[in-house]
N, C-alpha and C. Protein backbone atom coordinates (compact mmCIF):
# COMPACT_ATOMS: atom_id res chain seq x y z
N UNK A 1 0.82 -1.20 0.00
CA UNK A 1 0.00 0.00 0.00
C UNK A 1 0.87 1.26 0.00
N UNK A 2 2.16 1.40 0.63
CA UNK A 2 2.96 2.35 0.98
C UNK A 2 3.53 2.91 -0.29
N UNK A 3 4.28 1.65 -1.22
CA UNK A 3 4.82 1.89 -2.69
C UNK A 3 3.78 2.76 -3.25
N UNK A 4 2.55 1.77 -3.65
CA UNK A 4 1.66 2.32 -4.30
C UNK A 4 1.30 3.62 -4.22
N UNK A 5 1.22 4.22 -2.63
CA UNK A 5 0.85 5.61 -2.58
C UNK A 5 1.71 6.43 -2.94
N UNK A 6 3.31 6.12 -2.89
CA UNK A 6 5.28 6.99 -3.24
C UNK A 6 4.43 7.02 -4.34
N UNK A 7 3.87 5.93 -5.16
CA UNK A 7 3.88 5.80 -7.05
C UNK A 7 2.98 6.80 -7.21
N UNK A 8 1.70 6.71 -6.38
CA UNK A 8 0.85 7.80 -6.73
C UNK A 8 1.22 9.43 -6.91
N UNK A 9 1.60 9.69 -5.99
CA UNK A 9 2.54 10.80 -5.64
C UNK A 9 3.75 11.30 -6.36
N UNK A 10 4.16 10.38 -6.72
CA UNK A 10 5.57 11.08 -7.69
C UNK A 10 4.86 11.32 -9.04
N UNK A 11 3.91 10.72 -9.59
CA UNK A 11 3.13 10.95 -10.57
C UNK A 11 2.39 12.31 -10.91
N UNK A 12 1.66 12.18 -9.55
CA UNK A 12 1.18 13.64 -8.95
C UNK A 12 2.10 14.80 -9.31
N UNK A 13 3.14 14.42 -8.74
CA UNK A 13 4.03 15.76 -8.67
C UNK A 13 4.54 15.86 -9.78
N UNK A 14 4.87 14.74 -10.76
CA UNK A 14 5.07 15.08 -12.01
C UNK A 14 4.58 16.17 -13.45
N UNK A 15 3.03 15.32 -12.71
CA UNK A 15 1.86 16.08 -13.41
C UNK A 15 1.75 17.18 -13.31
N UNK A 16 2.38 17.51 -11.76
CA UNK A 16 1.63 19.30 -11.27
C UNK A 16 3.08 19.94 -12.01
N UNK A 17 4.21 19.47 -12.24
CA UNK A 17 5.44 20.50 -12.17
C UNK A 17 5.71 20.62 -14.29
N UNK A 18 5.10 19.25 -14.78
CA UNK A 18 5.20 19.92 -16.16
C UNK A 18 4.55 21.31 -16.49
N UNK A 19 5.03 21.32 -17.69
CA UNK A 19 4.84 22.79 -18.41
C UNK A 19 3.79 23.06 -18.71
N UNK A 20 2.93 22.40 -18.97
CA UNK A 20 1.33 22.84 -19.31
C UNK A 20 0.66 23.42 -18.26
N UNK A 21 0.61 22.42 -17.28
CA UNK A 21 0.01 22.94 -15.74
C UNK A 21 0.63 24.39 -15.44
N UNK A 22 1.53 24.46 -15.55
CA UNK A 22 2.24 25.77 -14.60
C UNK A 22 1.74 26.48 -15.80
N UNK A 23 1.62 26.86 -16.63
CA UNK A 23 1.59 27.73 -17.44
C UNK A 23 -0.13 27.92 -17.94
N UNK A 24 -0.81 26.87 -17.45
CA UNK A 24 -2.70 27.16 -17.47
C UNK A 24 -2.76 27.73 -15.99
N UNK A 25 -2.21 27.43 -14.87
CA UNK A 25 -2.00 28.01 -13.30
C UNK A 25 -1.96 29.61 -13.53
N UNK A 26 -0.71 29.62 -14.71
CA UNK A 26 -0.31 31.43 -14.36
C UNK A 26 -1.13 32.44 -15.53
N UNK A 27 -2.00 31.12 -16.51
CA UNK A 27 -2.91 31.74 -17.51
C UNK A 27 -3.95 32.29 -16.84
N UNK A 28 -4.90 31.32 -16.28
CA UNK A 28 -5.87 31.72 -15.17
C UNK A 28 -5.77 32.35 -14.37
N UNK A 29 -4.80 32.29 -13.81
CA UNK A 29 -4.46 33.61 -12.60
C UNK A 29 -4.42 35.37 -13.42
N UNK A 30 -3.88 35.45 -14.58
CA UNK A 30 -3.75 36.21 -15.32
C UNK A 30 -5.00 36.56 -15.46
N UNK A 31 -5.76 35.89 -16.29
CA UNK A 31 -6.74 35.83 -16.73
C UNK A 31 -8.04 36.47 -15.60
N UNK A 32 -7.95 35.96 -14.78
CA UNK A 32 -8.86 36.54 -13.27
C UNK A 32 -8.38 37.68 -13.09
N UNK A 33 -6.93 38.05 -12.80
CA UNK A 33 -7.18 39.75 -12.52
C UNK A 33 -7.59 40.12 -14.15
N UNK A 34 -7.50 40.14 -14.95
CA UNK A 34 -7.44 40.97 -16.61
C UNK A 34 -9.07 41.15 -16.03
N UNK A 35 -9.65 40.24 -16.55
CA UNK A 35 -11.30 40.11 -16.38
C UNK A 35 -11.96 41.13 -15.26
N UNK A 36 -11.61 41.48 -14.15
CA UNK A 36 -11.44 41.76 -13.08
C UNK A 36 -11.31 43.64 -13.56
N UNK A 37 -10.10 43.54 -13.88
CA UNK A 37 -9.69 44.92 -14.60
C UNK A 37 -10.72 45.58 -15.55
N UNK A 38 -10.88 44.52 -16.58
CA UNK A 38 -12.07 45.09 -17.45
C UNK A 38 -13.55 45.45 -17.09
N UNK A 39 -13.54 44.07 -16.17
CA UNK A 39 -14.88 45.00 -15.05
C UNK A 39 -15.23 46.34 -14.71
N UNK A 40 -14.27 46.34 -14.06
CA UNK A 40 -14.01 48.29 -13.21
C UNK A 40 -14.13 48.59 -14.23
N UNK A 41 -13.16 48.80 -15.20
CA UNK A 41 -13.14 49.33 -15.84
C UNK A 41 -14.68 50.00 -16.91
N UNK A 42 -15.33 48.90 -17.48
CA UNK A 42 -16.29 49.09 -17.61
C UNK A 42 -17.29 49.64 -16.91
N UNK A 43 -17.87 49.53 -15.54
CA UNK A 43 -18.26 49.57 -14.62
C UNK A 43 -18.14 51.30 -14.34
N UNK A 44 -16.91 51.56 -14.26
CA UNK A 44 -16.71 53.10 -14.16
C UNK A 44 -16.34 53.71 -14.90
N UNK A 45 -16.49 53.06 -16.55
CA UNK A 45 -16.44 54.16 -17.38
C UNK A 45 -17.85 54.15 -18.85
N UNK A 46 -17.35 52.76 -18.97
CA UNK A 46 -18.45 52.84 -20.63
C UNK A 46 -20.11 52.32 -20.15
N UNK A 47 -20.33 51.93 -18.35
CA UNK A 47 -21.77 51.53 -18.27
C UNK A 47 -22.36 53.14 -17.73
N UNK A 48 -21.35 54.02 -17.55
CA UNK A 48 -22.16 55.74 -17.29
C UNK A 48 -22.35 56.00 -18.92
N UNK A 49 -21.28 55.53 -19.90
CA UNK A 49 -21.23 56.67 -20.72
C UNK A 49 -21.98 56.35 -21.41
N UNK A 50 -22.56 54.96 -21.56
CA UNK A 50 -24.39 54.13 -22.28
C UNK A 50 -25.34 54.63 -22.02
N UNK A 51 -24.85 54.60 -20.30
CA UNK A 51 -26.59 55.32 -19.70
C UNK A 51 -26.73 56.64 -20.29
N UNK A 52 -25.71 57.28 -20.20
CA UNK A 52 -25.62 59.02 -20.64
C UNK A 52 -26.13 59.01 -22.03
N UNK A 53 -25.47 58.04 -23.20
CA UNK A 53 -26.39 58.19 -24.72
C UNK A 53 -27.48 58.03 -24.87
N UNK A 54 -28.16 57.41 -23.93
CA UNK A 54 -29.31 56.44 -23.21
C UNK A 54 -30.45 56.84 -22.64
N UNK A 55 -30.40 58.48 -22.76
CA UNK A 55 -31.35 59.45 -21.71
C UNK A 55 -30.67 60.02 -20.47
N UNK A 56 -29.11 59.37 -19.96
CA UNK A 56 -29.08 59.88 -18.28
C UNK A 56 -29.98 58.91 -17.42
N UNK A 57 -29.77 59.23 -16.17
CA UNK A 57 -30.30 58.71 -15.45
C UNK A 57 -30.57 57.40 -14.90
N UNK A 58 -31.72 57.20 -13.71
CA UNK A 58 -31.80 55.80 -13.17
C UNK A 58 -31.75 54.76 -14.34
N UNK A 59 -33.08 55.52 -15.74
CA UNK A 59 -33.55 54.66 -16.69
C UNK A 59 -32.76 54.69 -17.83
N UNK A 60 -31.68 55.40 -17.74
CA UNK A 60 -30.42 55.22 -18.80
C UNK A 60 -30.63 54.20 -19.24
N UNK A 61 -30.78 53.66 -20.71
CA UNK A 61 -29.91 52.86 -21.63
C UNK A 61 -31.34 51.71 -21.47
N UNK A 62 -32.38 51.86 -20.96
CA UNK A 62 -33.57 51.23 -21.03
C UNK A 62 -34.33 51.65 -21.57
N UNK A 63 -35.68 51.22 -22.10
CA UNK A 63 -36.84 51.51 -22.62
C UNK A 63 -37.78 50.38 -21.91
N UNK A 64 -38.95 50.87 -22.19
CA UNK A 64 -40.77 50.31 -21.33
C UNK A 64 -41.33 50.29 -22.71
N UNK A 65 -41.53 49.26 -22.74
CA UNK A 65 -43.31 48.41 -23.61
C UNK A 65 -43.91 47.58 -22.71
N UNK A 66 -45.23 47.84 -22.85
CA UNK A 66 -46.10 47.74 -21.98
C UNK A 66 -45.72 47.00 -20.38
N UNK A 67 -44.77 47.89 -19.84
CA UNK A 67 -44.95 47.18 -18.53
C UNK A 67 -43.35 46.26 -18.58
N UNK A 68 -42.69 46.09 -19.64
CA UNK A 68 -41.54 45.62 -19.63
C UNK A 68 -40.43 46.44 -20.09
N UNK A 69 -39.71 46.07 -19.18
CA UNK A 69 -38.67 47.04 -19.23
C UNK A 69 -37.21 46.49 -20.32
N UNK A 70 -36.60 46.98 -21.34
CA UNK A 70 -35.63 46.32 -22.01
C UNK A 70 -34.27 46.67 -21.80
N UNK A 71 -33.22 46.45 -21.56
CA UNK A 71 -32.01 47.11 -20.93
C UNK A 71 -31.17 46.76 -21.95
N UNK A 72 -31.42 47.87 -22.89
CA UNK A 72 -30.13 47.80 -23.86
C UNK A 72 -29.15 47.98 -23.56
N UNK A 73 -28.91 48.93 -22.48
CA UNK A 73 -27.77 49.48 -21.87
C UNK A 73 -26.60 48.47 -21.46
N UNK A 74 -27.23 47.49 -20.73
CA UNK A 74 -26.75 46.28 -20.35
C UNK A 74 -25.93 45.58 -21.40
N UNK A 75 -26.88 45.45 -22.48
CA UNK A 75 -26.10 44.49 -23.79
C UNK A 75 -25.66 45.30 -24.45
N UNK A 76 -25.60 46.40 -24.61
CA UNK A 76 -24.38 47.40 -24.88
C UNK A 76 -22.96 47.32 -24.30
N UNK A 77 -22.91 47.20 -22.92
CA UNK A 77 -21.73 46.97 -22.17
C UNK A 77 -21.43 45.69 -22.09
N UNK A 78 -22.40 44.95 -22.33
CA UNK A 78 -21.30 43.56 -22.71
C UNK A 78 -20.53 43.60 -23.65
N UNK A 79 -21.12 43.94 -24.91
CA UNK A 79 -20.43 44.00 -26.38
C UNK A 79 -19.22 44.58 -26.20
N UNK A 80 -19.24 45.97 -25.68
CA UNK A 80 -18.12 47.05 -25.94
C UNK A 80 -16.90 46.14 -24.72
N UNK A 81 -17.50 45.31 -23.29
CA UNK A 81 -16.51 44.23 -22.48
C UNK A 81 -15.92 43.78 -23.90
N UNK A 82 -16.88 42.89 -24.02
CA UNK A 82 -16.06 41.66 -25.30
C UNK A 82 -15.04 42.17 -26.20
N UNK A 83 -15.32 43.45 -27.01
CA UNK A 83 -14.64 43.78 -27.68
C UNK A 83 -13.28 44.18 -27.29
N UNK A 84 -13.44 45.02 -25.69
CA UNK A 84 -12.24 45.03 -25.31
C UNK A 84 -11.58 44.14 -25.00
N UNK A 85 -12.17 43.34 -24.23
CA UNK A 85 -11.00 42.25 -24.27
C UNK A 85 -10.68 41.41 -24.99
N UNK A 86 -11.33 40.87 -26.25
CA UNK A 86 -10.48 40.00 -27.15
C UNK A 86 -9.94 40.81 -27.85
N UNK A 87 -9.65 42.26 -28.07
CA UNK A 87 -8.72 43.54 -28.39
C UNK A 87 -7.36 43.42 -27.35
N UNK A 88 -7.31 42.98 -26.07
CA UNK A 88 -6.57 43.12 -25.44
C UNK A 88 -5.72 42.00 -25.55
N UNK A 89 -6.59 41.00 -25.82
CA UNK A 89 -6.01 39.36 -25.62
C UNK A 89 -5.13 39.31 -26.68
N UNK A 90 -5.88 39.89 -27.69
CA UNK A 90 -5.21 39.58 -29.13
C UNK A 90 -3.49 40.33 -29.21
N UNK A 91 -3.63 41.40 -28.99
CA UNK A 91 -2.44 42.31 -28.57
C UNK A 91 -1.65 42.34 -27.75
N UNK A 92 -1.97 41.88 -26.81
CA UNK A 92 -1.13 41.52 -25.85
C UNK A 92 -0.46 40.07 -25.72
N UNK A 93 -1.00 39.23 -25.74
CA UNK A 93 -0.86 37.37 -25.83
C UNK A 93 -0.67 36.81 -27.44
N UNK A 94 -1.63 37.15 -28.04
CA UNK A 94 -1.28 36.12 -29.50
C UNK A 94 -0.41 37.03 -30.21
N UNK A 95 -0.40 38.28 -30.75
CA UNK A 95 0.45 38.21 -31.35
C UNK A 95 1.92 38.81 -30.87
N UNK A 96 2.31 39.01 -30.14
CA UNK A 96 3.24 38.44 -29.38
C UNK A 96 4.37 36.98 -29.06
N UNK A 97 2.83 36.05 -28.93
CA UNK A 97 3.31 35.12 -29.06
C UNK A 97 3.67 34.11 -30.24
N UNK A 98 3.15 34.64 -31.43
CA UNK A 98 3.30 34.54 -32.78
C UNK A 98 4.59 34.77 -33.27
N UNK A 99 4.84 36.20 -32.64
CA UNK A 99 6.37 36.87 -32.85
C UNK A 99 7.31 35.79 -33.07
N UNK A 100 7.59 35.58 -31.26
CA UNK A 100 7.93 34.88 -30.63
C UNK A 100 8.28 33.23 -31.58
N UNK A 101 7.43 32.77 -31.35
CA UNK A 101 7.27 31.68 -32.53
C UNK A 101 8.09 31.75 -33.80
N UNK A 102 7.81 33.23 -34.53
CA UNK A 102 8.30 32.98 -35.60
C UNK A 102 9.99 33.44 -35.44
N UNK A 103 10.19 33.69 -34.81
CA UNK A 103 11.34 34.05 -34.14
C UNK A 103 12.68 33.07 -34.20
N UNK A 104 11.55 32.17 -33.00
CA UNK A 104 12.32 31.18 -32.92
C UNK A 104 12.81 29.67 -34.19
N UNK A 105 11.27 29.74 -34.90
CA UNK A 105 11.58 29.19 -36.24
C UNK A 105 12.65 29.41 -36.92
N UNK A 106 12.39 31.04 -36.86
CA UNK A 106 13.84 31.54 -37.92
C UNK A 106 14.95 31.01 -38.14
N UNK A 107 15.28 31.47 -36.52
CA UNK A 107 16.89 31.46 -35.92
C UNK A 107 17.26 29.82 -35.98
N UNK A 108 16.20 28.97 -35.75
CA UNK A 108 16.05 27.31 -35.75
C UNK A 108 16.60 27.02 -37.25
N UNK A 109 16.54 27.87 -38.46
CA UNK A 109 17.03 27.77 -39.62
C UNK A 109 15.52 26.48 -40.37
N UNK A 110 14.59 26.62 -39.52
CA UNK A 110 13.78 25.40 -39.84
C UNK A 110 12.61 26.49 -40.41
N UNK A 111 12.09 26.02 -41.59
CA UNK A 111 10.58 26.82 -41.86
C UNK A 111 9.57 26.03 -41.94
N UNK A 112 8.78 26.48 -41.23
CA UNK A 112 7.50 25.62 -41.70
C UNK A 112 7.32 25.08 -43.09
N UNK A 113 6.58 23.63 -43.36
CA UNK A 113 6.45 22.80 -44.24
C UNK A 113 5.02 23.57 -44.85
N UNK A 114 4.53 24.15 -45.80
CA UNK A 114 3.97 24.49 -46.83
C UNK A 114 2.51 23.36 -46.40
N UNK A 115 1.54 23.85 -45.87
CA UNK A 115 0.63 22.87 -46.23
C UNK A 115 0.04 22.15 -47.63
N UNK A 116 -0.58 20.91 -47.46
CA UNK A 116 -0.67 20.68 -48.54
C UNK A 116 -2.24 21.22 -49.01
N UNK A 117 -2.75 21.59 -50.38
CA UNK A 117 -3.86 22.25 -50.86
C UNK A 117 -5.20 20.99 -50.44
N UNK A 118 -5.99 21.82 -51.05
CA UNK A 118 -7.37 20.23 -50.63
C UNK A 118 -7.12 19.67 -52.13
N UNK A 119 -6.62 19.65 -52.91
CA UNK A 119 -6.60 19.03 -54.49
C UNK A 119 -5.61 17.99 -53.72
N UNK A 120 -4.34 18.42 -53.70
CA UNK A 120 -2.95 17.32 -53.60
C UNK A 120 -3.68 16.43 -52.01
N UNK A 121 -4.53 16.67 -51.02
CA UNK A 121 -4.91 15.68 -49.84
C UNK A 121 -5.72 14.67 -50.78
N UNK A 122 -6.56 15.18 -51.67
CA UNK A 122 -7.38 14.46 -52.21
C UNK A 122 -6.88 13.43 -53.42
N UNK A 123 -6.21 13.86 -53.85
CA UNK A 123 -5.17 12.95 -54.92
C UNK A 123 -4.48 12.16 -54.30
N UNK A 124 -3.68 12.24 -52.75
CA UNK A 124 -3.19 10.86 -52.02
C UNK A 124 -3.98 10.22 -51.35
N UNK A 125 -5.46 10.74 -51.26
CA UNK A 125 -6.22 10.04 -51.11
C UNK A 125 -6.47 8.86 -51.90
N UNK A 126 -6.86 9.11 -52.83
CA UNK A 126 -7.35 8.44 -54.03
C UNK A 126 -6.42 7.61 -54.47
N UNK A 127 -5.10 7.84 -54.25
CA UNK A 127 -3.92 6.69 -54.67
C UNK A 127 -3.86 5.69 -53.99
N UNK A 128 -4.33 6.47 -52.38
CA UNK A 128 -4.21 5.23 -51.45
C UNK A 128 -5.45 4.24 -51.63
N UNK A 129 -6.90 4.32 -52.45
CA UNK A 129 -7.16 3.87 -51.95
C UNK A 129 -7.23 2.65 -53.32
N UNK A 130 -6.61 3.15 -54.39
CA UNK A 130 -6.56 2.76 -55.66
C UNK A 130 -5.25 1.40 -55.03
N UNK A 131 -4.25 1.75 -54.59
CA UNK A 131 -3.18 0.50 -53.47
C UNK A 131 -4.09 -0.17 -53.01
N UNK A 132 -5.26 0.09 -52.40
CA UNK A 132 -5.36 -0.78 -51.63
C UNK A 132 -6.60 -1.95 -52.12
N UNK A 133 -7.67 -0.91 -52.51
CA UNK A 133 -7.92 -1.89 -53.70
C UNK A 133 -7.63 -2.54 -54.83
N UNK A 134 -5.91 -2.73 -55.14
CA UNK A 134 -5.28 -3.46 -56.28
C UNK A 134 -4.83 -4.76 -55.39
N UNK A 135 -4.56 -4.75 -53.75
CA UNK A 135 -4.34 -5.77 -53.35
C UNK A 135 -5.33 -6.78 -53.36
């Protein structure tokens, strides 16, 4: 029982100390304050400045038909959230990390292999299957 649990455990710790884990750990953590940031942010700047295009006021960025109330205002400030942040993500994280990438390709003296078109997948298709029905 004792082995078994060392085995469990060194496994464990294996699992937790590769590179994926530590690096989804410090994504998410990232990721929670960013989100966090864009909140406030929103919050104290673009959900006044909706209500303000919106009429002002309590009923900023709403409208009433019969008795129901619609809060555009609301799905206004989601949109303009979203936009900021996959504006932020994009600029800050991917292409960056694209750079990066191609960077390292370079200097590797290695270039990426040319994908192949959907004509030439489909033509080794068809060879293969022309092999295999000749056997």
């Amino acid at each position: 029982m004792g082995a078994m649990l060392k085995t469990m455990l060194r496994s464990f710790r294996a699992f937790l100390f590769r590179g994926n884990v530590v690096e989804l750990a410090v994504a998410v953590a990232i990721g929670t304050a960013f989100t966090t940031l864009i909140g406030v942010f929103g919050t104290s700047f673009i959900k006044p400045l909706v209500g303000l295009l919106g009429g002002g006021g309590v009923a900023g960025g709403t409208f009433t038909i019969r008795g129901q109330t619609f809060d555009w205002g609301a799905f206004a400030n989601a949109i303009i959230f979203f936009v900021i942040t996959a504006a932020a993500i994009y600029f800050v994280v991917v292409m960056p990390m694209e750079q990066v990438k191609n960077r390292l390709t370079k200097r590797d003296g290695v270039e990426p292999a040319p994908k192949p078109t959907d004509v030439e997948l489909l033509t080794e298709i068809r060879d293969l299957l022309r092999q295999q029905a000749g056997r």
